[in-house]
C-alpha atoms as a PDB file:
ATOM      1  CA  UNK A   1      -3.034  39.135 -21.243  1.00  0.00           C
ATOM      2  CA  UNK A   2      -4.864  39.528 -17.934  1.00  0.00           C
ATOM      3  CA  UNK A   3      -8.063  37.858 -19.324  1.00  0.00           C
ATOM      4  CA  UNK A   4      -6.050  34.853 -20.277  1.00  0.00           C
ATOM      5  CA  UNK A   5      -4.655  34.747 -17.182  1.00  0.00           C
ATOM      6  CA  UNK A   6      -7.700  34.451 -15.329  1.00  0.00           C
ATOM      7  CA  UNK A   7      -9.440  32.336 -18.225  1.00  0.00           C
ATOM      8  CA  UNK A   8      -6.248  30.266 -17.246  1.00  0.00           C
ATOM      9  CA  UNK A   9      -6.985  30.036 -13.510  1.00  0.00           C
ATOM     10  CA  UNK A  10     -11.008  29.783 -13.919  1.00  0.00           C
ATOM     11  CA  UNK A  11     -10.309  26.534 -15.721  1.00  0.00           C
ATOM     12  CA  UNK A  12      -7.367  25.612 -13.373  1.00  0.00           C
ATOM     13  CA  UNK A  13     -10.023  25.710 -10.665  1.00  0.00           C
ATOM     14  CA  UNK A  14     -12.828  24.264 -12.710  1.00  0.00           C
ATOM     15  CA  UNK A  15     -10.696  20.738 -13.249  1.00  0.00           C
ATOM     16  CA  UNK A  16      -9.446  20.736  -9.434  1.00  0.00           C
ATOM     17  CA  UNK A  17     -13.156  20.774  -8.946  1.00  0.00           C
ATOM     18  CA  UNK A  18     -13.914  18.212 -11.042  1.00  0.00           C
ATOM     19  CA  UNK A  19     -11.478  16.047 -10.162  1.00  0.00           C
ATOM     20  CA  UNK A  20     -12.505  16.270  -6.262  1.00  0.00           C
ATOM     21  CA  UNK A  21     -15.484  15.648  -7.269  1.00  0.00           C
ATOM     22  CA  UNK A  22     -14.583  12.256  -8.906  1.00  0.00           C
ATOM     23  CA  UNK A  23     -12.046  11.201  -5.937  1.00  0.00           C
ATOM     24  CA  UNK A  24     -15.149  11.406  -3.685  1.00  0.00           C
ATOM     25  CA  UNK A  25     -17.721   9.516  -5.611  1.00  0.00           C
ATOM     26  CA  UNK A  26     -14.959   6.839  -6.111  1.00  0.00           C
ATOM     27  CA  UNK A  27     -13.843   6.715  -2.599  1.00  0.00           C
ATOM     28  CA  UNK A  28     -17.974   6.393  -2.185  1.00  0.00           C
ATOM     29  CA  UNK A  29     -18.161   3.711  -4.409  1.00  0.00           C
ATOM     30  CA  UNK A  30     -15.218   1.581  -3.013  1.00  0.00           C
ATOM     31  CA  UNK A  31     -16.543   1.765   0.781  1.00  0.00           C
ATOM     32  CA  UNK A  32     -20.106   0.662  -0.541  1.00  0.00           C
ATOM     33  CA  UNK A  33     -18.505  -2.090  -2.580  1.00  0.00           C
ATOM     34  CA  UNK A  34     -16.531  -2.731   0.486  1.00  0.00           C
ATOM     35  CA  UNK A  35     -19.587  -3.255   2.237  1.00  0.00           C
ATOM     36  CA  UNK A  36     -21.717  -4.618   0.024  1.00  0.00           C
ATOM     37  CA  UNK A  37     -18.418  -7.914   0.112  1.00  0.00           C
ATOM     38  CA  UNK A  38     -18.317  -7.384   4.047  1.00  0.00           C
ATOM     39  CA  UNK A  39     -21.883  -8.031   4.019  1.00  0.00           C
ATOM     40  CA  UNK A  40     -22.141 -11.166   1.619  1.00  0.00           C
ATOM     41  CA  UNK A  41     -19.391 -12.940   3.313  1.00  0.00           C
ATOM     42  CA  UNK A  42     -20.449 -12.107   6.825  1.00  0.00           C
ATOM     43  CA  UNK A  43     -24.327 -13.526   6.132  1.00  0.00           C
ATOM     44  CA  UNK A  44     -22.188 -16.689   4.859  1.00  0.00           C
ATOM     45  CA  UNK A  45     -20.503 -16.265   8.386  1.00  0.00           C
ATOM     46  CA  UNK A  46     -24.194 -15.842  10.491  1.00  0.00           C
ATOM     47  CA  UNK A  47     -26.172 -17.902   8.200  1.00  0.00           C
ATOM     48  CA  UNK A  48     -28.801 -14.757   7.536  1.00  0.00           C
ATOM     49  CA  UNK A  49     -29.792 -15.398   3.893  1.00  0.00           C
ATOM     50  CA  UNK A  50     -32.089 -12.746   3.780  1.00  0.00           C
ATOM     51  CA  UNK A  51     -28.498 -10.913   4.185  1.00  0.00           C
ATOM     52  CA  UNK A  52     -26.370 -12.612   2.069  1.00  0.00           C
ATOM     53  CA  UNK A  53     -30.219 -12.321  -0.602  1.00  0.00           C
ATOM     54  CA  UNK A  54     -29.599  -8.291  -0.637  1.00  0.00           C
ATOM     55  CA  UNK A  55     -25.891  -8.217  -1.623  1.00  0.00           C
ATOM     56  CA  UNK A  56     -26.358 -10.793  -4.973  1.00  0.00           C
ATOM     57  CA  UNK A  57     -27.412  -9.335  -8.298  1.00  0.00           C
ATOM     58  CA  UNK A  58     -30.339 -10.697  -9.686  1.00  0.00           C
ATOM     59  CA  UNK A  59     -27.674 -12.525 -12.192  1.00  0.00           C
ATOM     60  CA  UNK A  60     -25.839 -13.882  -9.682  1.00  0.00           C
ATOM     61  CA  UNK A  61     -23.499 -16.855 -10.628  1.00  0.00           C
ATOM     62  CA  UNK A  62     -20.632 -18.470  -8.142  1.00  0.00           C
ATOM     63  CA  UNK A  63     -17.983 -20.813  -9.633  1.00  0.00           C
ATOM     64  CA  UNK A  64     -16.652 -22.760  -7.162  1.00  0.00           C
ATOM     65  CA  UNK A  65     -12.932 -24.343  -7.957  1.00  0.00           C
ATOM     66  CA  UNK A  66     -11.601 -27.219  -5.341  1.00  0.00           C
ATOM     67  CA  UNK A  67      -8.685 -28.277  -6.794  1.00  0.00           C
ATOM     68  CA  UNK A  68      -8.843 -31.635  -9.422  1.00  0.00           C
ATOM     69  CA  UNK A  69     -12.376 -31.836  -8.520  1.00  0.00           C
ATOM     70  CA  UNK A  70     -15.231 -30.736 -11.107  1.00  0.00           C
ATOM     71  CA  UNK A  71     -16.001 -26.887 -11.306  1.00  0.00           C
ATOM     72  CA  UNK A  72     -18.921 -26.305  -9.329  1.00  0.00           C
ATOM     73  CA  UNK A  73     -21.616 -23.391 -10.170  1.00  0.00           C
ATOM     74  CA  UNK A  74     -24.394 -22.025  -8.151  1.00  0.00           C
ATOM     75  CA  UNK A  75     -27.335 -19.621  -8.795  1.00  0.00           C
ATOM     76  CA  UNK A  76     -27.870 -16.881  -6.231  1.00  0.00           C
ATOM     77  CA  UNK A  77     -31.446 -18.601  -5.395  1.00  0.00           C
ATOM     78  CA  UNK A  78     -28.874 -21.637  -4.166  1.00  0.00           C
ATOM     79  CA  UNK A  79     -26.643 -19.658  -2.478  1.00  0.00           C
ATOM     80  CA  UNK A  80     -29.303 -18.109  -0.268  1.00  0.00           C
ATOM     81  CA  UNK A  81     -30.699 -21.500   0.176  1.00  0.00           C
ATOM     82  CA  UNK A  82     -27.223 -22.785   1.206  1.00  0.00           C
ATOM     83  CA  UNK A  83     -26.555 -19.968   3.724  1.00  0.00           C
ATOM     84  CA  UNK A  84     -30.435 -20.862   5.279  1.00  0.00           C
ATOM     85  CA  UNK A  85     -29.194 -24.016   6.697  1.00  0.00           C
ATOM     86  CA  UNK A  86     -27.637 -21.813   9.034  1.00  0.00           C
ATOM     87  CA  UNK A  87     -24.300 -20.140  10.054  1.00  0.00           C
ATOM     88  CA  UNK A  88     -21.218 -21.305   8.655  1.00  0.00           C
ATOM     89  CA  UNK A  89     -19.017 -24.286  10.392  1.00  0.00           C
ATOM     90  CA  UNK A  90     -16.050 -22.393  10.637  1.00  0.00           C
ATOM     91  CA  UNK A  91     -14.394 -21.945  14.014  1.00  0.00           C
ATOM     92  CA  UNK A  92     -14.811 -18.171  15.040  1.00  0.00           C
ATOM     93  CA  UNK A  93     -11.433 -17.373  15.011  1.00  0.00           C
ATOM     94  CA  UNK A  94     -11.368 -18.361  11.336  1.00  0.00           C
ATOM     95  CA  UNK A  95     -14.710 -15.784  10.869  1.00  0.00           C
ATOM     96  CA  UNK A  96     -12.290 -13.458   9.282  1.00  0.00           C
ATOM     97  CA  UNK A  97     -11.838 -11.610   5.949  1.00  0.00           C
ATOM     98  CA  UNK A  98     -10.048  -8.988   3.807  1.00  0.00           C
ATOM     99  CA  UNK A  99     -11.482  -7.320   0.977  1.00  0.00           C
ATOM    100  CA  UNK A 100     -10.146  -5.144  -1.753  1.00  0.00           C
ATOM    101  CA  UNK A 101     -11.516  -3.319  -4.192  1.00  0.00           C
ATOM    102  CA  UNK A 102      -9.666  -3.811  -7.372  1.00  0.00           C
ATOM    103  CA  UNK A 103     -11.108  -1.625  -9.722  1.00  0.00           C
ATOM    104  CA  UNK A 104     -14.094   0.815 -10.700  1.00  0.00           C
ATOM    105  CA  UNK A 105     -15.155   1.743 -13.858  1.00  0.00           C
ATOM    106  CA  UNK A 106     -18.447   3.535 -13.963  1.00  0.00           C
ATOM    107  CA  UNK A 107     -21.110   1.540 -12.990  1.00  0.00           C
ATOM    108  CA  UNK A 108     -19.024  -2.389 -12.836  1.00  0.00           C
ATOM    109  CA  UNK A 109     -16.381  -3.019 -10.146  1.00  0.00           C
ATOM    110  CA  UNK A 110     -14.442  -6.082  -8.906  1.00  0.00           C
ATOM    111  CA  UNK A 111     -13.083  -7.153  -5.651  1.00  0.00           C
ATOM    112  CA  UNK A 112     -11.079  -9.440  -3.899  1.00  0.00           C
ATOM    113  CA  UNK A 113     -12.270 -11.004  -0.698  1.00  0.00           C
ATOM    114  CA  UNK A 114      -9.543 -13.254   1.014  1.00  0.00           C
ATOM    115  CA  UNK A 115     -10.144 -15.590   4.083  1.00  0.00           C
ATOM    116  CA  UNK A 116      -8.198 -18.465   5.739  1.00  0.00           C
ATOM    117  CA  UNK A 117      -9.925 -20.992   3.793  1.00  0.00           C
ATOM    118  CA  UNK A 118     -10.433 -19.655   0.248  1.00  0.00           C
ATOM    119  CA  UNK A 119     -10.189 -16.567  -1.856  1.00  0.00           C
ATOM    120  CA  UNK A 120     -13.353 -14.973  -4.297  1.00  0.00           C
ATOM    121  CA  UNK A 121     -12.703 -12.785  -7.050  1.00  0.00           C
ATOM    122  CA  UNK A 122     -16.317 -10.512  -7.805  1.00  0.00           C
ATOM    123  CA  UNK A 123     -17.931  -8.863 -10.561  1.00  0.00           C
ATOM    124  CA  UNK A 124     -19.804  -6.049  -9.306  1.00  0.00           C
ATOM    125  CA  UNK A 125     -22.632  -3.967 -10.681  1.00  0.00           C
ATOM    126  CA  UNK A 126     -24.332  -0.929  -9.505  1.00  0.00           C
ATOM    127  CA  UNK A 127     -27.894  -1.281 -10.129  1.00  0.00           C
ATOM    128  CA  UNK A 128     -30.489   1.258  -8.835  1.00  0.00           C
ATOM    129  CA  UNK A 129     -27.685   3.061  -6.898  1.00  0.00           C
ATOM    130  CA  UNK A 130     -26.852  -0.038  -5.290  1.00  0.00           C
ATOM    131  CA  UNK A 131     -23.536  -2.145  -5.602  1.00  0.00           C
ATOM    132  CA  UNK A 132     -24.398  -6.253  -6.423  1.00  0.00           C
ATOM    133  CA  UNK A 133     -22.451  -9.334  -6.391  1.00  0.00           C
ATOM    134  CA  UNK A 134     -23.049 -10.596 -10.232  1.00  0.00           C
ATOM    135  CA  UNK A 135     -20.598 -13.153 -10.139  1.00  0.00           C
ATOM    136  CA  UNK A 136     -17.697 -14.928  -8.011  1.00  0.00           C
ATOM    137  CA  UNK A 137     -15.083 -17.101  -8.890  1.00  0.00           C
ATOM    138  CA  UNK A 138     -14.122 -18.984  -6.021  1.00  0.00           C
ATOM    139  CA  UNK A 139     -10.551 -21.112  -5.324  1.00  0.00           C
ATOM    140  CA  UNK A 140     -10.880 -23.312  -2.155  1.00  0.00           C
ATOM    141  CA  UNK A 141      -7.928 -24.080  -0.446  1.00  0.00           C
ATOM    142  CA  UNK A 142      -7.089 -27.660  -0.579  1.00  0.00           C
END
């Protein structure tokens, strides 16, 4: 009985173990996707494409939605070329963002970034240990 006791306990332990170890490498991969969003958005902000270049999936595709007007797409080669021109016109007070991670499953994630002008939904992939931006869908505010 005192075998299956401590078989009992040894495997208690063994899943408490196992399970720490998959709270940490998820709280891991939400700050990195956290920063990988803080970072896109705040080259956007500064204008430093070679920035904004380093967060974006090779993949990348944006969808941009502006109310009645026609859905817009750009490539991530456009999007660094857009935020080239320079930073953003946005009055600094309106430099300002929330993100949250919505969900993680293994190596694909998504997030929600909110600012005062528009909100972007991501697809996120972790590639060479990495998180990237494969894809946003974005709803300006009108």
């Amino acid at each position: 009985m005192k075998r299956y006791s401590l078989a009992g306990l040894g495997l208690a332990l063994l899943l408490n173990l196992s399970a720490f170890a998959q709270n940490d490498k998820a709280s891991s991969d939400s700050s990195a996707i956290q920063a990988t969003v803080r970072n896109y958005i705040e080259a956007y902000y500064t204008g430093n494409a070679h920035r904004m270049e380093q967060t974006l999936h090779p993949h990348f595709l944006k969808h941009v939605i502006r109310g009645e007007k026609p859905l817009r797409d750009m490539s991530g080669l456009e999007m660094v070329q857009a935020v080239a021109y320079g930073p953003a016109d946005i009055p600094q007070a309106q430099k300002t963002e929330q993100v949250t991670v919505l969900d993680i499953a293994g190596d694909m994630a998504s997030a929600k970034l909110v600012t005062p002008g528009w909100v972007d939904y991501m697809a996120l992939s972790k590639v060479g240990g990495q998180w990237k931006i494969l894809s946003v869908v974005q709803r300006v505010e009108e």
